[in-house]
N, C-alpha and C. Protein backbone atom coordinates (compact mmCIF):
# COMPACT_ATOMS: atom_id res chain seq x y z
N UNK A 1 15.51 -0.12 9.06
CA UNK A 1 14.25 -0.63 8.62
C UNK A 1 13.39 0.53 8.13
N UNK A 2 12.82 0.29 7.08
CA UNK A 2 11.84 1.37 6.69
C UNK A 2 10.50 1.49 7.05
N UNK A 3 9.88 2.51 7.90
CA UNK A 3 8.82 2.56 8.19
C UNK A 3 7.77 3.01 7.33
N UNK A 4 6.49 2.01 7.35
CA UNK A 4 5.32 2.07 6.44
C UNK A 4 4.46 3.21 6.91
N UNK A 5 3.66 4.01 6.67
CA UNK A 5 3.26 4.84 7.10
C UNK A 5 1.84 4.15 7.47
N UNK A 6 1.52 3.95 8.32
CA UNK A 6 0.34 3.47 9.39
C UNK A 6 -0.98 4.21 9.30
N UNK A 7 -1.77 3.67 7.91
CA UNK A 7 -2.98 4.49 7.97
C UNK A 7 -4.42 4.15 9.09
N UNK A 8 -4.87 4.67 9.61
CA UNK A 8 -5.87 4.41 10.80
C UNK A 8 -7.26 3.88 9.60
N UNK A 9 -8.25 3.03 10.21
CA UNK A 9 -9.40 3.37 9.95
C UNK A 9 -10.23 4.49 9.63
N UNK A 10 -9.92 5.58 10.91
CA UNK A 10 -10.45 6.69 10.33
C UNK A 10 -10.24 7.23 9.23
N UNK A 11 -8.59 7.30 8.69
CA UNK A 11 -8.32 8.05 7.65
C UNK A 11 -8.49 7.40 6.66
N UNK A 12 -8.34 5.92 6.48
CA UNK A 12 -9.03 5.24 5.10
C UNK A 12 -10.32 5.72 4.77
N UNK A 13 -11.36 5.84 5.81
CA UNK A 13 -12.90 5.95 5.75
C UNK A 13 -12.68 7.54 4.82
N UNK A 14 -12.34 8.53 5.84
CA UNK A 14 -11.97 10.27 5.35
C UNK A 14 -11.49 10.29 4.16
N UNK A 15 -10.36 9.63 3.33
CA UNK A 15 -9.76 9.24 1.93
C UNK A 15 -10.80 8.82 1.07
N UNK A 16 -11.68 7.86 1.47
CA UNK A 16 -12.28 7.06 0.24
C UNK A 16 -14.03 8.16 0.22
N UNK A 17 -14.23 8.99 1.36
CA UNK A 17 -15.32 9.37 1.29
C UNK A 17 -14.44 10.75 0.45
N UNK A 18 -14.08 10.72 0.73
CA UNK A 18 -13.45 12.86 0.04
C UNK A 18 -13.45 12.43 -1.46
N UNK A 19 -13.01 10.88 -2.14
CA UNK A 19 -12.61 10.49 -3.07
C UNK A 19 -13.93 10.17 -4.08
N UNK A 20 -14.66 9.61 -3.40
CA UNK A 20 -15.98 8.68 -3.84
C UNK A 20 -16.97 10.34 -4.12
N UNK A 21 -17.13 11.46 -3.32
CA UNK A 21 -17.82 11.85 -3.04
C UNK A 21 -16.69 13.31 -4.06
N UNK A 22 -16.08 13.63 -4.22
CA UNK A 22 -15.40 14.26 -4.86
C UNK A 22 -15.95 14.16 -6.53
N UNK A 23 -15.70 12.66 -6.87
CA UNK A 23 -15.54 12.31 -8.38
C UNK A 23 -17.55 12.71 -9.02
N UNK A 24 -17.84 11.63 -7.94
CA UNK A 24 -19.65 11.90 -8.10
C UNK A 24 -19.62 13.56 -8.28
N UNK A 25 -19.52 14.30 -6.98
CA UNK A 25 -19.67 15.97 -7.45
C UNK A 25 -19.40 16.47 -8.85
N UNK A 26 -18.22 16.34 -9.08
CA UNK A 26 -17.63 16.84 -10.73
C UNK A 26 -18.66 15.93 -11.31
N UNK A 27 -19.08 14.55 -11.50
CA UNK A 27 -19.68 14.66 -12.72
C UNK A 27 -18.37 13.17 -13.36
N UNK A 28 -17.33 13.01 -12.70
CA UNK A 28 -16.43 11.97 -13.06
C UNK A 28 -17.03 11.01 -12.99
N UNK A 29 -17.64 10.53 -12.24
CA UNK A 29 -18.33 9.07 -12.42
C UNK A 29 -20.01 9.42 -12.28
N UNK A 30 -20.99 8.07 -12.94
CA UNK A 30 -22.19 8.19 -12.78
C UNK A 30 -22.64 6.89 -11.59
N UNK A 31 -23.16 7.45 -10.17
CA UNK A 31 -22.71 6.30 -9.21
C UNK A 31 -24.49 5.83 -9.80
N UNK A 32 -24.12 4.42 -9.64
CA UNK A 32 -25.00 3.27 -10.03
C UNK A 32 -25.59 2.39 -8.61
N UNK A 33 -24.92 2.68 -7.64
CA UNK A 33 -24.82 2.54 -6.49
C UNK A 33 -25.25 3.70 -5.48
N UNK A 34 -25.65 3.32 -3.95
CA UNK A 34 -25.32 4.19 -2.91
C UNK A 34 -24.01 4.99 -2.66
N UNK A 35 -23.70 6.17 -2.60
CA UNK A 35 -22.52 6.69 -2.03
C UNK A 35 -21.64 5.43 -0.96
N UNK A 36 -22.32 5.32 -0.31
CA UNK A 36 -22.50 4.67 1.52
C UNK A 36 -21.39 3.36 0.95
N UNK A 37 -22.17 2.73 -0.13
CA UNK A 37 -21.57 1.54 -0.62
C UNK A 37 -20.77 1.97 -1.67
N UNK A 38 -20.65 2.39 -2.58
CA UNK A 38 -19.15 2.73 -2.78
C UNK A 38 -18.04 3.09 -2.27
N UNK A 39 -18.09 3.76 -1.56
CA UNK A 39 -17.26 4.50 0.12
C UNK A 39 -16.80 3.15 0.43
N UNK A 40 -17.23 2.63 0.97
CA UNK A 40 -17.58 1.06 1.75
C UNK A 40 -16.34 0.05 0.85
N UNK A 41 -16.58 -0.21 -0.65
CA UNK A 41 -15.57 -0.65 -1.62
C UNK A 41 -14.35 -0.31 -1.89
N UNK A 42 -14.51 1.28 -1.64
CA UNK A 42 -13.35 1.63 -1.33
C UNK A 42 -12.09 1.54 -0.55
N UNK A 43 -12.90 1.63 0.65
CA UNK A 43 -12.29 1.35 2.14
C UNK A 43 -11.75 0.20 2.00
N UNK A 44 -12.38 -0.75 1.10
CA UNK A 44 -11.53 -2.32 1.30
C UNK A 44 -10.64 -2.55 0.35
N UNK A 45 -10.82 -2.22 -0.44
CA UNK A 45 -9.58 -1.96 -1.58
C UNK A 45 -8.45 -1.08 -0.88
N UNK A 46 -8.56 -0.38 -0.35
CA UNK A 46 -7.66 0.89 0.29
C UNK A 46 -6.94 -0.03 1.13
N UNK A 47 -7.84 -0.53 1.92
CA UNK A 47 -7.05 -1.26 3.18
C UNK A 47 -6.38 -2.47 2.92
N UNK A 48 -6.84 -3.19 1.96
CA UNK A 48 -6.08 -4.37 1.29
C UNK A 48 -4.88 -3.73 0.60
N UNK A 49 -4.51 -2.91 -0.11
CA UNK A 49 -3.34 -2.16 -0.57
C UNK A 49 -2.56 -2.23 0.72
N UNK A 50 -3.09 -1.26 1.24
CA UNK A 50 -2.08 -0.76 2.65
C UNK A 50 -1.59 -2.29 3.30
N UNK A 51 -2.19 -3.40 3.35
CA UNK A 51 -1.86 -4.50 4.05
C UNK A 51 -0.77 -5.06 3.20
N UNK A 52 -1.00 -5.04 2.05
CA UNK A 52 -0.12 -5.72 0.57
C UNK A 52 1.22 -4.71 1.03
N UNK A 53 1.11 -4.01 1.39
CA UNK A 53 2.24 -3.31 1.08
C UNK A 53 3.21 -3.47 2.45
N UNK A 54 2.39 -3.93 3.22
CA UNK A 54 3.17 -3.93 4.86
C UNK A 54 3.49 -4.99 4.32
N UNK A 55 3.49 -5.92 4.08
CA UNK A 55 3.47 -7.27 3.90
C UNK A 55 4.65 -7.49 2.99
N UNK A 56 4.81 -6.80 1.76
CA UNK A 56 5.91 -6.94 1.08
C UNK A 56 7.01 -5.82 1.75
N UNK A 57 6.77 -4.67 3.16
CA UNK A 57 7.89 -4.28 3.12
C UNK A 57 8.56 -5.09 4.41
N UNK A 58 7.65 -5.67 4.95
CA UNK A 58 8.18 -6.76 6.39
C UNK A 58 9.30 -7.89 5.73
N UNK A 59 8.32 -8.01 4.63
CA UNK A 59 9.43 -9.77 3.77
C UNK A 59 10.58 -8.92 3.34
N UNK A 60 10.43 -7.65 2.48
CA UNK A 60 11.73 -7.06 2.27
C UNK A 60 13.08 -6.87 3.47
N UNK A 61 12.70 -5.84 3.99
CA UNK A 61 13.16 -6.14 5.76
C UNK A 61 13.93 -6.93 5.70
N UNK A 62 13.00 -8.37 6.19
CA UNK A 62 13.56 -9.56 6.70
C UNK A 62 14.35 -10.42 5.59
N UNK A 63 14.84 -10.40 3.96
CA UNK A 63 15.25 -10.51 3.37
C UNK A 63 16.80 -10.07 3.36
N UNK A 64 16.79 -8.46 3.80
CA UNK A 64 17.81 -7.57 3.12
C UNK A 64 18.85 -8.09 4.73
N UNK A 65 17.88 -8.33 5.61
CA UNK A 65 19.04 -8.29 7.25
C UNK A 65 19.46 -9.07 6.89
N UNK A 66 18.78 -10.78 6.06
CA UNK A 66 19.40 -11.81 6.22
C UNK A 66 20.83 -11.68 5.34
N UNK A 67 20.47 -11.53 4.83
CA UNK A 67 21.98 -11.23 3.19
C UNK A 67 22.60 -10.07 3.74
N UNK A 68 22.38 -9.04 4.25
CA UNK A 68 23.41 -8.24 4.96
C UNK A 68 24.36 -8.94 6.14
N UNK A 69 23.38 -10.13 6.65
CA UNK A 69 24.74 -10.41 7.68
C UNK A 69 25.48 -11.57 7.28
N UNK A 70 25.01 -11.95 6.07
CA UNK A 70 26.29 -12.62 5.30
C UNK A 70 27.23 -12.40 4.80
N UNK A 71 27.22 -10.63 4.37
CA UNK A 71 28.18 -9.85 3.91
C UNK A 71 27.99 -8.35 4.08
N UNK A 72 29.09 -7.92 5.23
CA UNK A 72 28.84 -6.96 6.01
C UNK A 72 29.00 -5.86 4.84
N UNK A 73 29.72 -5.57 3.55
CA UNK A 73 29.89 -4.40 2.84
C UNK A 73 28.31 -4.20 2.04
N UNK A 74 27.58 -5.09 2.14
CA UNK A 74 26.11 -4.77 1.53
C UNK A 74 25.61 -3.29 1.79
N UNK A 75 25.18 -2.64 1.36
CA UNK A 75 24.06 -1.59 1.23
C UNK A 75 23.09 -1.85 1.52
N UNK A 76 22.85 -1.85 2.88
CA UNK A 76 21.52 -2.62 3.31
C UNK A 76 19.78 -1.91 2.94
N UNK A 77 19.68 -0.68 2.90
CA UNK A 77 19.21 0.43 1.98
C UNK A 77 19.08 -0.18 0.99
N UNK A 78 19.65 0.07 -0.27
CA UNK A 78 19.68 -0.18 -1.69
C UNK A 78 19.24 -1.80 -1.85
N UNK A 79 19.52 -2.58 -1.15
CA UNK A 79 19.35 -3.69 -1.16
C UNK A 79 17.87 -4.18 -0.81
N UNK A 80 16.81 -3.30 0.56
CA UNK A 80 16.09 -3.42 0.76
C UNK A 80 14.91 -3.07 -0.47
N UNK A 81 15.41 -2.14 -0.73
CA UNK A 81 14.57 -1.07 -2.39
C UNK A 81 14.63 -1.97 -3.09
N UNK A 82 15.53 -2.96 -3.60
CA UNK A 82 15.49 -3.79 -5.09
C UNK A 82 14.89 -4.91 -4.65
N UNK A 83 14.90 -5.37 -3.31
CA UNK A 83 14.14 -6.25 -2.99
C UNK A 83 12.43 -6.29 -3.00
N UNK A 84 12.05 -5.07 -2.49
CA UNK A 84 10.96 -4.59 -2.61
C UNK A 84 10.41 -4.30 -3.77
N UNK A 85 10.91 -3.75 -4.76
CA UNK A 85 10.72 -3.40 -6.05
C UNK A 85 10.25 -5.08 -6.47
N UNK A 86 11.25 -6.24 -6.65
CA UNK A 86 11.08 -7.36 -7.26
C UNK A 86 9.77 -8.11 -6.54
N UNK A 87 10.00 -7.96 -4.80
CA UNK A 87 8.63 -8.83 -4.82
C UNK A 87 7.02 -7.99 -4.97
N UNK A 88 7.39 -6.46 -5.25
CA UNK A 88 6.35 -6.05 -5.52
C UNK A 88 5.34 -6.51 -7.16
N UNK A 89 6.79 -6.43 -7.90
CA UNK A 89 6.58 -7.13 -9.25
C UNK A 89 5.88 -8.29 -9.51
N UNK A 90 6.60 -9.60 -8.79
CA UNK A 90 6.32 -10.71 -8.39
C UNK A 90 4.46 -10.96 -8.07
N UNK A 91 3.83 -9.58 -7.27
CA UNK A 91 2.53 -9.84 -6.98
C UNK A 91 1.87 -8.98 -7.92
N UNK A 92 2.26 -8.11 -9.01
CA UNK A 92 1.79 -7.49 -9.59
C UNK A 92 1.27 -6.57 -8.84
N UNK A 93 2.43 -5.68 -7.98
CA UNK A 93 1.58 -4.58 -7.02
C UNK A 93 2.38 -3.10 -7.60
N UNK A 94 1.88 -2.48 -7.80
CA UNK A 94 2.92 -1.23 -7.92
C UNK A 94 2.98 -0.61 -6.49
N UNK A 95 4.37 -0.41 -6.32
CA UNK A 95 4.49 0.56 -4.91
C UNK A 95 4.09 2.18 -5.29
C-alpha cells in the first residue's frame, strides 16, 4: 500500500503563510485582501487537495487488492499507479 504523506494542520497553516506572505513580499501578487484571509483560502484549498488525494489513493488501494487477488501474476505496484493516474483524471486532479 502506498503511503500518503500526512500533512498536520500546523504545516498547512506554515505552507500557505511562507507562500501567501512570500509572493506579497516580492511584489508577485497585489493582495486586495487581508494577509490573515488569504492565508485562511489557502489553507482550504491546501487541505481539500490533500483530502482529494487520500481519497483517490484509498479507492486506488482498494481497487488494485481487489484485481490482484483475482490474478495472482498482477503487478500490484504498477497496477495501483495506473489506477491512480485514471481516477485522478476522471476528477480532473493532477497528482
Amino acid at each position: 500500500m502506498v503511503e500518503v504523506m500526512a500533512m498536520r494542520e500546523g504545516q498547512i497553516d506554515a505552507m500557505a503563510a511562507y507562500l501567501v506572505e512570500g509572493l506579497i513580499e516580492r511584489g508577485a501578487i497585489n493582495a486586495k485582501a487581508e494577509p490573515a484571509a488569504l492565508i485562511a483560502c489557502v489553507v482550504e484549498l491546501m487541505s481539500e487537495n490533500f483530502e482529494t488525494e487520500a481519497q483517490i489513493e484509498a479507492e486506488a488501494d482498494k481497487m488494485a487488492e481487489e484485481l490482484a487477488r483475482k490474478d495472482t501474476r498482477t503487478d500490484v505496484t504498477r497496477l495501483r499507479t495506473m489506477i491512480r493516474q485514471r481516477l485522478a483524471d476522471k476528477k480532473g486532479f493532477t497528482l
